[in-house]
C-alpha atoms as a PDB file:
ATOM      1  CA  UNK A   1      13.356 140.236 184.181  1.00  0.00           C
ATOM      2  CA  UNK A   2      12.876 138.410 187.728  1.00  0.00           C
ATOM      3  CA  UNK A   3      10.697 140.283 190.570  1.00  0.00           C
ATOM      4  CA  UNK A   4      12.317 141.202 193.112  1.00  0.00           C
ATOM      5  CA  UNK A   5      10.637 138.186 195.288  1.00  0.00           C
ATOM      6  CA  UNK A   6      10.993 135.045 196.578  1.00  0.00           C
ATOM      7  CA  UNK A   7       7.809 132.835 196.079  1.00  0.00           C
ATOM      8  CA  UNK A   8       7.152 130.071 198.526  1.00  0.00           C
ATOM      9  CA  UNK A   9       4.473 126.641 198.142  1.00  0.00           C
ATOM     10  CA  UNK A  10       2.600 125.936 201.257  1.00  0.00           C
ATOM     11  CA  UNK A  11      -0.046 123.563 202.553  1.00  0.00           C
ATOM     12  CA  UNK A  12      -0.961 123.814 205.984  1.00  0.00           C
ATOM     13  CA  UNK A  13       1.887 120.883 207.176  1.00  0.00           C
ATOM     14  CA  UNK A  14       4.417 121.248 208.859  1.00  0.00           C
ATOM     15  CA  UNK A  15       6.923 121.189 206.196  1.00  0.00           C
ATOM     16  CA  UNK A  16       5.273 124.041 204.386  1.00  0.00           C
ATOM     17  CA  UNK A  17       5.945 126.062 208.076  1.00  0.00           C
ATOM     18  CA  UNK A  18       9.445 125.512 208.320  1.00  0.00           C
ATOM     19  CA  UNK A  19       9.428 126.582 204.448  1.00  0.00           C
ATOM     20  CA  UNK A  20       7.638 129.877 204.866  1.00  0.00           C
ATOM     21  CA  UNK A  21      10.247 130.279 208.049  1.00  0.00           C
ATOM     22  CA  UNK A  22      13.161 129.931 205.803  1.00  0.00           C
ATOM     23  CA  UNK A  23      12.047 131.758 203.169  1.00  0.00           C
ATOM     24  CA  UNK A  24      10.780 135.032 205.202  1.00  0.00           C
ATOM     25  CA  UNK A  25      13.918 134.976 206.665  1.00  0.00           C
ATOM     26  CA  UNK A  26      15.891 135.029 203.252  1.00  0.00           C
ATOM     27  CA  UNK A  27      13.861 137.538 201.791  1.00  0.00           C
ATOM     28  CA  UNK A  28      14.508 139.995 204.908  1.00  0.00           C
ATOM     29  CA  UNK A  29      17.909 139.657 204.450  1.00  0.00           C
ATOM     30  CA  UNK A  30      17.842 139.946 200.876  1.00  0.00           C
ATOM     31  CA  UNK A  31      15.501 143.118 201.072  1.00  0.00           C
ATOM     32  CA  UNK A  32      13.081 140.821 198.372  1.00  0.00           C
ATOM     33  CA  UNK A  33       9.176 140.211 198.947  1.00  0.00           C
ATOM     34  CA  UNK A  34       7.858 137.314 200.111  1.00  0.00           C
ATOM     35  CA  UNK A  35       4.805 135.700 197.843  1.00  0.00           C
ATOM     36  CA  UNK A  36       2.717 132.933 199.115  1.00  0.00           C
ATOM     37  CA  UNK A  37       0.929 130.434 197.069  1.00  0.00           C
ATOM     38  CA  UNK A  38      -1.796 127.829 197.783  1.00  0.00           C
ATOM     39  CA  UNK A  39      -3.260 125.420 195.625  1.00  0.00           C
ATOM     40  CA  UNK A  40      -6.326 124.698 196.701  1.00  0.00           C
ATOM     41  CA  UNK A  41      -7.343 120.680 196.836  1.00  0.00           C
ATOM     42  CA  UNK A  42     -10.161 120.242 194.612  1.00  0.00           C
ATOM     43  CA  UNK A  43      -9.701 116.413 194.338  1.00  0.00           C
ATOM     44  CA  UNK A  44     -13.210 116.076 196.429  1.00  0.00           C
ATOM     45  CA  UNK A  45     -15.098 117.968 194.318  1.00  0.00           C
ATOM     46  CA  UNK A  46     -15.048 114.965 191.633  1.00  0.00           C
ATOM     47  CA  UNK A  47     -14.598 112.031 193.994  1.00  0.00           C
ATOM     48  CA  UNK A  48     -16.613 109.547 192.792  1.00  0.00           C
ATOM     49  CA  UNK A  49     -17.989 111.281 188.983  1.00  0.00           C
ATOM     50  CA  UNK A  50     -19.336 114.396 190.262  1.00  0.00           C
ATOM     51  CA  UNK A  51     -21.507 115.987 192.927  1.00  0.00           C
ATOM     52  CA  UNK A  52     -24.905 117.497 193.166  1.00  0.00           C
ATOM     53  CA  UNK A  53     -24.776 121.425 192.143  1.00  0.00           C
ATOM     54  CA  UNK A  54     -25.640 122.135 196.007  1.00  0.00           C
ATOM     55  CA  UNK A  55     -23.511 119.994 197.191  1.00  0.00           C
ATOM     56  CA  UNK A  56     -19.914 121.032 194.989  1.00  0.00           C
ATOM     57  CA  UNK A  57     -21.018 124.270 195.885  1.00  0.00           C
ATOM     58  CA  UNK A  58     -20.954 123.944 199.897  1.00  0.00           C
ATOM     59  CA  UNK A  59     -18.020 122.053 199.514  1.00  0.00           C
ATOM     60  CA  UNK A  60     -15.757 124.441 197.189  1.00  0.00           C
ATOM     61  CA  UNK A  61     -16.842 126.678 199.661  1.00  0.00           C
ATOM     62  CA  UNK A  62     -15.351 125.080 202.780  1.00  0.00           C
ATOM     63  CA  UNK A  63     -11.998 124.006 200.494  1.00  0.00           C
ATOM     64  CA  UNK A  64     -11.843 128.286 199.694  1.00  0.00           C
ATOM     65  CA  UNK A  65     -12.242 129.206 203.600  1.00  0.00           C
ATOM     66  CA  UNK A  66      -9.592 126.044 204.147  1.00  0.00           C
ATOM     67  CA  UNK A  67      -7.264 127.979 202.276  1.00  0.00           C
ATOM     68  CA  UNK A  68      -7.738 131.573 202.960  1.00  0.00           C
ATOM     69  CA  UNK A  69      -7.095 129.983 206.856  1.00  0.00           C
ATOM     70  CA  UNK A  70      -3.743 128.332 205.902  1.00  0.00           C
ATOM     71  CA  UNK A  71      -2.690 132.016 203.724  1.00  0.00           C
ATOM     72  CA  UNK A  72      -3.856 134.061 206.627  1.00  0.00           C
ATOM     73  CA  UNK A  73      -1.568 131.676 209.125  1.00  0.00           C
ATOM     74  CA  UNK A  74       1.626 131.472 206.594  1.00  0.00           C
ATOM     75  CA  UNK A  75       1.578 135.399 206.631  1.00  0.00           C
ATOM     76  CA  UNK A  76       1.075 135.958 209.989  1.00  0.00           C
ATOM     77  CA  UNK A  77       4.127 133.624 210.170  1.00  0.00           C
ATOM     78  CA  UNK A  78       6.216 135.219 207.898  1.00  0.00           C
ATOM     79  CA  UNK A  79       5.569 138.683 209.221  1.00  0.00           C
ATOM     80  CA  UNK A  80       6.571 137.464 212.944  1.00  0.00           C
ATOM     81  CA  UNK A  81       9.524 136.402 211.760  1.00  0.00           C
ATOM     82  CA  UNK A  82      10.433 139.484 209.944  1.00  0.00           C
ATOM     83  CA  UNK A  83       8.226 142.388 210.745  1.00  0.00           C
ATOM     84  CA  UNK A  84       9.129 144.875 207.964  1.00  0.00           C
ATOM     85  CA  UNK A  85       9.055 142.107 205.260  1.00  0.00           C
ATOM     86  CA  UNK A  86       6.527 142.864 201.872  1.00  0.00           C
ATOM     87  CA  UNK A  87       4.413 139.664 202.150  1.00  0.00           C
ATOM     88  CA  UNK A  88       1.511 138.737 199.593  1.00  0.00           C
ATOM     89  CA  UNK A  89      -0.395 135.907 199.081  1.00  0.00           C
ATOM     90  CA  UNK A  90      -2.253 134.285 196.192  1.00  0.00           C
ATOM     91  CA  UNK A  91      -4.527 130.723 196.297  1.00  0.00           C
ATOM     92  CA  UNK A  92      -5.137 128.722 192.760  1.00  0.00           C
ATOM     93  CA  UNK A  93      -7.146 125.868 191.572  1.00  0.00           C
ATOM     94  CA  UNK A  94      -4.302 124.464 189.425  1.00  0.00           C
ATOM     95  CA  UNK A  95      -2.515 121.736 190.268  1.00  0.00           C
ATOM     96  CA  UNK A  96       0.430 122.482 191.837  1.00  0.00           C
ATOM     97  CA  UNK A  97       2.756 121.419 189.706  1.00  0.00           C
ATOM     98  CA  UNK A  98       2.309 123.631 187.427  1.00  0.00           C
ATOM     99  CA  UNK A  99       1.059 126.727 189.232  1.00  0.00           C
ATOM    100  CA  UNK A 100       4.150 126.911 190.789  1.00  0.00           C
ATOM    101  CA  UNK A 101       6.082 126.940 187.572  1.00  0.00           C
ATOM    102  CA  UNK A 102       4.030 129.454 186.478  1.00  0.00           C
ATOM    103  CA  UNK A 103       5.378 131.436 189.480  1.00  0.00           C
ATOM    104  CA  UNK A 104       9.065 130.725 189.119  1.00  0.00           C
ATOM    105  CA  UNK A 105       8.953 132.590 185.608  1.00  0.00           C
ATOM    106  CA  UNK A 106       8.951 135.824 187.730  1.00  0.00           C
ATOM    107  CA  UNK A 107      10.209 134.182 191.229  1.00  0.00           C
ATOM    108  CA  UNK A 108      14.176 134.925 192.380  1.00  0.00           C
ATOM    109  CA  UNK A 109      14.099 131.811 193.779  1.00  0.00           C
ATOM    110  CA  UNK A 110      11.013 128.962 194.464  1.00  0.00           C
ATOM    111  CA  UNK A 111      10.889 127.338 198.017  1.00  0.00           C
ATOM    112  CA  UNK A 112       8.660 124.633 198.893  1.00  0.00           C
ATOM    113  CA  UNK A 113       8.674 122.077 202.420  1.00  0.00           C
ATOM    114  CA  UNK A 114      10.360 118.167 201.916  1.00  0.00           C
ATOM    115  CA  UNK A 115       6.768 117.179 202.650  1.00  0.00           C
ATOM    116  CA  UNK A 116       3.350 118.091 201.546  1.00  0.00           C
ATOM    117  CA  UNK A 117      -0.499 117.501 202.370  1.00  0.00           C
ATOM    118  CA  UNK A 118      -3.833 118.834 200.818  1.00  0.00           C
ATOM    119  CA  UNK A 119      -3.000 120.513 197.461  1.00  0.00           C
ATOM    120  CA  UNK A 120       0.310 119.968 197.517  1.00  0.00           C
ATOM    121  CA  UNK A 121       0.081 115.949 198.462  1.00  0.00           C
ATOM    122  CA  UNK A 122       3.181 114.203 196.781  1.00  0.00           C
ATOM    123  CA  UNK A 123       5.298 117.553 195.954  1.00  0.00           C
ATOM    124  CA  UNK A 124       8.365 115.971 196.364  1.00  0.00           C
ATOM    125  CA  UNK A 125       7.243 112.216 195.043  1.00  0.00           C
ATOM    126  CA  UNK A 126       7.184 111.241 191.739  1.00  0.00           C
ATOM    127  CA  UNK A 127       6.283 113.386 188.801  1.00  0.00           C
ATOM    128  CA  UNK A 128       5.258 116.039 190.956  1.00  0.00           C
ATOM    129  CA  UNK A 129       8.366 117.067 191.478  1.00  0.00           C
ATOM    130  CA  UNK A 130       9.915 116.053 188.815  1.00  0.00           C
ATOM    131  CA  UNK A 131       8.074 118.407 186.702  1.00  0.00           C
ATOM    132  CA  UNK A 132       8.922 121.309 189.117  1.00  0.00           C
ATOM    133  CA  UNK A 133      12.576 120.224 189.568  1.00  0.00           C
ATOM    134  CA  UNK A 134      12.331 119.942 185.689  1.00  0.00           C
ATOM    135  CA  UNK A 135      10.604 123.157 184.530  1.00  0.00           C
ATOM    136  CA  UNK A 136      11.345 125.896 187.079  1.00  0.00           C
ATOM    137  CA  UNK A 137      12.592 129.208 185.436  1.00  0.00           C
ATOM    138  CA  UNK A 138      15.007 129.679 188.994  1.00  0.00           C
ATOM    139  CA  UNK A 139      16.882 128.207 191.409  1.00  0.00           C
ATOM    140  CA  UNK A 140      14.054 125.879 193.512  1.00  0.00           C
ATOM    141  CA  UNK A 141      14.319 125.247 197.516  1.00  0.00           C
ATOM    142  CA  UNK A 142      13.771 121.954 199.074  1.00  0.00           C
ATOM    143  CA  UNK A 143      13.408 122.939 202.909  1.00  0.00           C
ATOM    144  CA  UNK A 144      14.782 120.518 204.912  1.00  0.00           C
ATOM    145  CA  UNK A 145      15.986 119.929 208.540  1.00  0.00           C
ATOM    146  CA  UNK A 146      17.963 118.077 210.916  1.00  0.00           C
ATOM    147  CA  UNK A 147      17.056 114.499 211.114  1.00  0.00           C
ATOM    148  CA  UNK A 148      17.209 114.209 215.259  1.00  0.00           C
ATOM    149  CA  UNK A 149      15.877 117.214 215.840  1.00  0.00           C
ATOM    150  CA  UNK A 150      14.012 118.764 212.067  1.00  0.00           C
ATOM    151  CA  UNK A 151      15.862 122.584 213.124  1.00  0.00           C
ATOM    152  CA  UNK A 152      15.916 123.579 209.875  1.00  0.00           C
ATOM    153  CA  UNK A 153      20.078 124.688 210.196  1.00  0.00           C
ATOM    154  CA  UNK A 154      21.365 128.357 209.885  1.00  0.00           C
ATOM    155  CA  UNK A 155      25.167 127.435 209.981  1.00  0.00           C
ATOM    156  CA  UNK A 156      27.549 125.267 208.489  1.00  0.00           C
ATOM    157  CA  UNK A 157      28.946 125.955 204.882  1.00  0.00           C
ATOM    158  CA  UNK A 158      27.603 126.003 201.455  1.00  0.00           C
ATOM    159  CA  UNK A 159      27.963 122.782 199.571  1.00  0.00           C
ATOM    160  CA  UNK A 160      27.501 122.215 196.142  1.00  0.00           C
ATOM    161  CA  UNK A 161      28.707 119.766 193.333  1.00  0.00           C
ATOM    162  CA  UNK A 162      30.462 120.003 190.573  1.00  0.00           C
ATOM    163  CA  UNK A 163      30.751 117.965 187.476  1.00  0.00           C
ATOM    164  CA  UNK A 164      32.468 119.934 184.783  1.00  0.00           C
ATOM    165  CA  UNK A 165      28.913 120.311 182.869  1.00  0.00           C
ATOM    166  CA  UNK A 166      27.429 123.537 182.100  1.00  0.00           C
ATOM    167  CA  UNK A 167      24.987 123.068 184.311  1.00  0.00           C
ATOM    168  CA  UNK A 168      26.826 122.442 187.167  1.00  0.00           C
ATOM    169  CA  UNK A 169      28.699 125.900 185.861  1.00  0.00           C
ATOM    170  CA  UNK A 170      25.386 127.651 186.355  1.00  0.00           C
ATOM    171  CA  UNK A 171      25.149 125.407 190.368  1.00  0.00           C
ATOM    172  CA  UNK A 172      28.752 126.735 190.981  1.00  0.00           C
ATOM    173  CA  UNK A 173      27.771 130.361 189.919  1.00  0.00           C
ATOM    174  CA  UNK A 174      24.566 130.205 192.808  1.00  0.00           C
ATOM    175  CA  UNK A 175      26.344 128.593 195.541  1.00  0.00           C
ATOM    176  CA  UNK A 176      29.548 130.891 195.399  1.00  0.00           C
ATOM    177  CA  UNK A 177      26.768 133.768 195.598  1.00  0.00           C
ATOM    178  CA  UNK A 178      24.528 131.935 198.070  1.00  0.00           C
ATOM    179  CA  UNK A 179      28.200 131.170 200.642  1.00  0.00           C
ATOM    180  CA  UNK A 180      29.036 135.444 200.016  1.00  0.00           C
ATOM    181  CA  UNK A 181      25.484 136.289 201.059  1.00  0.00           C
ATOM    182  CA  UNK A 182      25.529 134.062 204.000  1.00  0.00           C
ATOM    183  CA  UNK A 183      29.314 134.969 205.027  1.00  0.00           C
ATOM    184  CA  UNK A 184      30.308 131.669 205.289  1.00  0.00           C
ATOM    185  CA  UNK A 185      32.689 128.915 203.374  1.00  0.00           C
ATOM    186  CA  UNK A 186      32.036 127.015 200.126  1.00  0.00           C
ATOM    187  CA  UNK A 187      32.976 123.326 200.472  1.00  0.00           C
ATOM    188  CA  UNK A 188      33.270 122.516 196.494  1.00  0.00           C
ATOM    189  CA  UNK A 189      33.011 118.612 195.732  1.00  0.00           C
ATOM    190  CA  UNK A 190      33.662 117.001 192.129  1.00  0.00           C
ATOM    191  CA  UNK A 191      32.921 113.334 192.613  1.00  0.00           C
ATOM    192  CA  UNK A 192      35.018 111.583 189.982  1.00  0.00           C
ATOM    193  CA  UNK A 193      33.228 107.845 189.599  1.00  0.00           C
ATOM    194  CA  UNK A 194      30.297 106.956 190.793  1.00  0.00           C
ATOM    195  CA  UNK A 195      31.273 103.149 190.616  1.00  0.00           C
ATOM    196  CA  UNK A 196      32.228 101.100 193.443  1.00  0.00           C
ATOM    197  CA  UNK A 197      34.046  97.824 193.236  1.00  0.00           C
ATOM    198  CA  UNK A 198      30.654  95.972 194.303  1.00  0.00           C
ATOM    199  CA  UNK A 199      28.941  97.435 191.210  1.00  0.00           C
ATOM    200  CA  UNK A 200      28.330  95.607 187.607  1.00  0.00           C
ATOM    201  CA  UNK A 201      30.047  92.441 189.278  1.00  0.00           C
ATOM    202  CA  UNK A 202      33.745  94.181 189.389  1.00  0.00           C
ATOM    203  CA  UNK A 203      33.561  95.800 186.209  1.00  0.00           C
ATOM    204  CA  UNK A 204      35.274  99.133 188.147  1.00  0.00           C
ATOM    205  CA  UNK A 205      38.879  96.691 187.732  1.00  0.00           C
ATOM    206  CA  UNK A 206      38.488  97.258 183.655  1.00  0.00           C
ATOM    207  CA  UNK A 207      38.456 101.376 184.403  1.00  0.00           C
ATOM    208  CA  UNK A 208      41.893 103.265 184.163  1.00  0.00           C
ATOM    209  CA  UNK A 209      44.010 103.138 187.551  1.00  0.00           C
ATOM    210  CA  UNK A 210      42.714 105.804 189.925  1.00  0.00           C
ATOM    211  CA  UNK A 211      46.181 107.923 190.395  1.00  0.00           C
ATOM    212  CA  UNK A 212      45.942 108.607 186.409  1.00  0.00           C
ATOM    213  CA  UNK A 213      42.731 109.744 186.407  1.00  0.00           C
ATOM    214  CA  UNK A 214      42.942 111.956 189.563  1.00  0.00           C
ATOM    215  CA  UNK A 215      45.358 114.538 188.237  1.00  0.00           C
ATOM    216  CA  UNK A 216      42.999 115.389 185.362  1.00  0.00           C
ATOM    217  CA  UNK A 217      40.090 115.603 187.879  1.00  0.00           C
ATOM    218  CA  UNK A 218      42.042 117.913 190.180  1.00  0.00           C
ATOM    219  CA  UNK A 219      42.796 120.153 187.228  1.00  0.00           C
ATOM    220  CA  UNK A 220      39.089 120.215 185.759  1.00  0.00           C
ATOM    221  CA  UNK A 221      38.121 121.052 189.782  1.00  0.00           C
ATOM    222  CA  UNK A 222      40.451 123.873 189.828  1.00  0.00           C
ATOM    223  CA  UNK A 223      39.828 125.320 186.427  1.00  0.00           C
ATOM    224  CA  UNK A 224      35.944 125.323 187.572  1.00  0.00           C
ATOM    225  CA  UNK A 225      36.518 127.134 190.262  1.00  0.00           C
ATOM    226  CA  UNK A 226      39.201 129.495 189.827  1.00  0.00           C
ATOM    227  CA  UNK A 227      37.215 132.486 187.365  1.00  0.00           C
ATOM    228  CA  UNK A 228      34.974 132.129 190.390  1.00  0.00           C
ATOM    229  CA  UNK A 229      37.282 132.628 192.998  1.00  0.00           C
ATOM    230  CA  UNK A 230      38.197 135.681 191.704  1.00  0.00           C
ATOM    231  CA  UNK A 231      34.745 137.067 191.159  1.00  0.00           C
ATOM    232  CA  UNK A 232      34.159 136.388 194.806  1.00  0.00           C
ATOM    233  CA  UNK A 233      37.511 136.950 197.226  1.00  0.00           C
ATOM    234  CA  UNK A 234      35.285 136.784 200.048  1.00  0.00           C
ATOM    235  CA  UNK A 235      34.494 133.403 199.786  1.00  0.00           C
ATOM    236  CA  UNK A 236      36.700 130.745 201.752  1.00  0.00           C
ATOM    237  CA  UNK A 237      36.777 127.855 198.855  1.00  0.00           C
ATOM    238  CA  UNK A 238      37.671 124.463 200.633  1.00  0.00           C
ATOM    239  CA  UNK A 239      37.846 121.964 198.136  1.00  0.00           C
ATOM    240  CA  UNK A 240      36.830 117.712 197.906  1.00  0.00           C
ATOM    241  CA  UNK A 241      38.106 115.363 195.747  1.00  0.00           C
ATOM    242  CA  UNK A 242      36.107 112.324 196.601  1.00  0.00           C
ATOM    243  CA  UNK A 243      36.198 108.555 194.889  1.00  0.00           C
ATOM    244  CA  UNK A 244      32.436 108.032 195.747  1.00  0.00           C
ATOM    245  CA  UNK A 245      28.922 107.870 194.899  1.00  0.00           C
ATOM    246  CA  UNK A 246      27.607 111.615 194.754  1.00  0.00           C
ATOM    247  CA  UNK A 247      24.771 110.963 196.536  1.00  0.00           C
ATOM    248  CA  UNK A 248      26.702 109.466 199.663  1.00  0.00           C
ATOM    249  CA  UNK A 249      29.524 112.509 199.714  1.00  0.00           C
ATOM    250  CA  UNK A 250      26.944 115.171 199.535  1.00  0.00           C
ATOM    251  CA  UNK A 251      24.219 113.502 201.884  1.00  0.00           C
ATOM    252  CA  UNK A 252      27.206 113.171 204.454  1.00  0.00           C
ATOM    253  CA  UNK A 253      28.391 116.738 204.066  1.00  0.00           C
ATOM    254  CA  UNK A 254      24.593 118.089 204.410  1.00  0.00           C
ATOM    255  CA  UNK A 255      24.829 116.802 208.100  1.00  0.00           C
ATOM    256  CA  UNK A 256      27.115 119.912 208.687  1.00  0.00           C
ATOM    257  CA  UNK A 257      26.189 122.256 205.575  1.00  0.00           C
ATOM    258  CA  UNK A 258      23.242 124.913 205.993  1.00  0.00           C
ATOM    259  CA  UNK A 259      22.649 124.630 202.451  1.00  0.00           C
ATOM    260  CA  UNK A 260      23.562 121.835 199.725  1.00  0.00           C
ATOM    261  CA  UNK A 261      23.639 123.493 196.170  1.00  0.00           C
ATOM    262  CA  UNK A 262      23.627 120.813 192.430  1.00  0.00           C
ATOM    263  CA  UNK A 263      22.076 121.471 189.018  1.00  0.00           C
ATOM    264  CA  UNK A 264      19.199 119.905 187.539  1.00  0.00           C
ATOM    265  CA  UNK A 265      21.497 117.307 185.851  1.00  0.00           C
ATOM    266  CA  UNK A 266      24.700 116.319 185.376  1.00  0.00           C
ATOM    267  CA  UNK A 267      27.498 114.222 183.550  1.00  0.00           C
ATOM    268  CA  UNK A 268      30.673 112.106 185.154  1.00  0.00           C
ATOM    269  CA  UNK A 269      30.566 111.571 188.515  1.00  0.00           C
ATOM    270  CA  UNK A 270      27.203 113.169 188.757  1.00  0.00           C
ATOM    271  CA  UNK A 271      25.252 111.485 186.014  1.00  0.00           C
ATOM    272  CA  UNK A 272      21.588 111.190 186.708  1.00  0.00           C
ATOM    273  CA  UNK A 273      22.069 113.607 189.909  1.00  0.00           C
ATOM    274  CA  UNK A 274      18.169 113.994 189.901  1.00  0.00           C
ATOM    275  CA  UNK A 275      17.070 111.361 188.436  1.00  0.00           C
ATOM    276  CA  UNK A 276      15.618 108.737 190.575  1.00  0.00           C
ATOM    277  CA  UNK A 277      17.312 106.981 193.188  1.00  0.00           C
ATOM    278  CA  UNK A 278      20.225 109.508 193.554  1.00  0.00           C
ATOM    279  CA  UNK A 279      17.558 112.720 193.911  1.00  0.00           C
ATOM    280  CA  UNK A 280      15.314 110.447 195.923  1.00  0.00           C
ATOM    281  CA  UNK A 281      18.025 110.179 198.053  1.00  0.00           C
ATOM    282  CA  UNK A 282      19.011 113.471 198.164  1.00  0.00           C
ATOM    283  CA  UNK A 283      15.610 115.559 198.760  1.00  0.00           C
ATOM    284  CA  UNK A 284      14.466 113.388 200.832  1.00  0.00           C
ATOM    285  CA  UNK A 285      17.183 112.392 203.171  1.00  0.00           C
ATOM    286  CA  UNK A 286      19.640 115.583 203.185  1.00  0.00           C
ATOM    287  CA  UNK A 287      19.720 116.974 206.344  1.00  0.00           C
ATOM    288  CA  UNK A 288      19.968 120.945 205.200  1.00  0.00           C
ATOM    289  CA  UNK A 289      17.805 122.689 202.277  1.00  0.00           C
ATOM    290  CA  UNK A 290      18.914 121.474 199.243  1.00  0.00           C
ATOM    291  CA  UNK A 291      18.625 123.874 196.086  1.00  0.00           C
ATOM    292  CA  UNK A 292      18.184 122.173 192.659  1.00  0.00           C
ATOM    293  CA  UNK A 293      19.565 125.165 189.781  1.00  0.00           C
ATOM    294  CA  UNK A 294      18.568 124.551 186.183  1.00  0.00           C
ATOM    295  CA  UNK A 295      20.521 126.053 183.752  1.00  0.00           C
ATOM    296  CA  UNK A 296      19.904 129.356 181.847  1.00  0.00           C
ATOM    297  CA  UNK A 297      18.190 129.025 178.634  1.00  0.00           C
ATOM    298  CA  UNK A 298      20.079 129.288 175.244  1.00  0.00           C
ATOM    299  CA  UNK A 299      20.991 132.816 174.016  1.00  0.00           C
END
């Protein structure tokens, strides 16, 4: 069983601010808690093999007050945004990584900034966030902004792709539920080839002709979809049928979206959604949150 809570990452930066914005804000409207978690940088505690007893000592000291400074700010954040919102906090000496998959066992949803200092340095960057992406028990938040202005947006529809997998089922079954919450339209996209003519020297001319393959991918869209639709009649669907790279269609639509929704992995047009250049591209140059769902475990 999940707490009722949403549990947000923060360092002090000012990604980790507009994340503790976003996520105070959903958990008001969601009636859920708000925990906030600090991992405490303990990196210069063993810089160069080890300090003298005195000396770790002062030091851990100052890294503690460090952190009990960013908590106290975070919640005084969180509670000025929403007043009557249940806010704790907790601080850790683990690495981050894996403290906050510790938390997402019990966590609704995880929420961390697109950029990270101190304890969390490189959360989004290599294996970092790989292994968070990768081993999260829920849905985890990338909080990310407007690139001309970093607003993180409030408006726009719900994105989210779809590749016929099952875990793009379990993406399709959060962002239907994430566009009802929000009162605002899903914009479904199934991305049928992620080949272009300039890729593996023309190779795309040996691949079936387009107009037989795009009846099939309209049905497999629509069969996707429709259990859905019914589940959720509140929901204006508006769907895309795109001959493109996923990462292009869905970094375009996040310039309008307030939230872009995808699984953990994918097949088809979404092969490899997270795996390095395509989520590279994605986390780190979407213009909207972006929410990464794993699948649920095996019955």
């Amino acid at each position: 069983m999940k707490d009722p809570r949403i549990v947000v990452g923060i360092d002090g930066s000012a990604g980790s601010t507009a994340a503790v914005t976003w996520a105070a804000k959903l958990a008001a409207t969601r009636h859920l808690e708000l925990k906030i978690v600090h991992g405490l940088q303990m990196a210069g505690l063993y810089y160069g093999g080890g300090l003298p007893g005195a000396s770790a000592a002062a030091l851990f000291d100052a890294i503690k007050a460090d952190g009990e400074r960013i908590l106290a700010e975070a919640r005084q954040l969180a509670t000025s945004v929403a007043p009557e919102l249940a806010v704790t906090v907790a601080m850790s000496t683990d690495a981050p990584a894996p403290m906050l998959v510790d938390e997402s066992r019990r966590a609704r949803m995880l929420v961390v900034g697109h950029t990270g200092a101190g304890g969390f340095t490189g959360m989004l960057l290599g294996g970092t966030a790989s292994a968070v992406v990768s081993h999260a028990h829920c849905p985890v938040a990338i909080v990310r902004g407007r690139s001309e202005s970093s607003v993180v947006p409030d408006d726009g529809p719900v994105v989210v792709g779809i590749d016929g997998s099952r875990n793009s089922e379990q993406a399709i079954a959060v962002a239907f539920e994430e566009a009802s919450l929000r009162g605002c339209p899903l914009v479904a996209v199934h991305a049928w080839s992620d080949v272009t003519y300039e890729s593996f020297y023309g190779t795309v001319r040996l691949m079936p002709q387009w107009e037989s393959m795009e009846s099939n991918e309209e049905r497999l869209l629509s069969q996707r979809l429709a259990g859905w639709q019914e589940k959720y009649p509140d929901v204006e669907v508006r769907r895309r049928l795109v001959r493109d790279r996923p990462r292009d269609v869905l970094l375009e639509l996040s310039k309008t979206a307030q939230l872009v929704v995808v699984g953990s992995h994918g097949r088809g047009g979404f092969a490899g959604m997270l795996i390095g250049s395509t989520r590279g591209a994605l986390i780190q140059n979407a213009q909207c949150p972006v929410l990464v769902v794993r699948p649920e475990p095996e019955a």
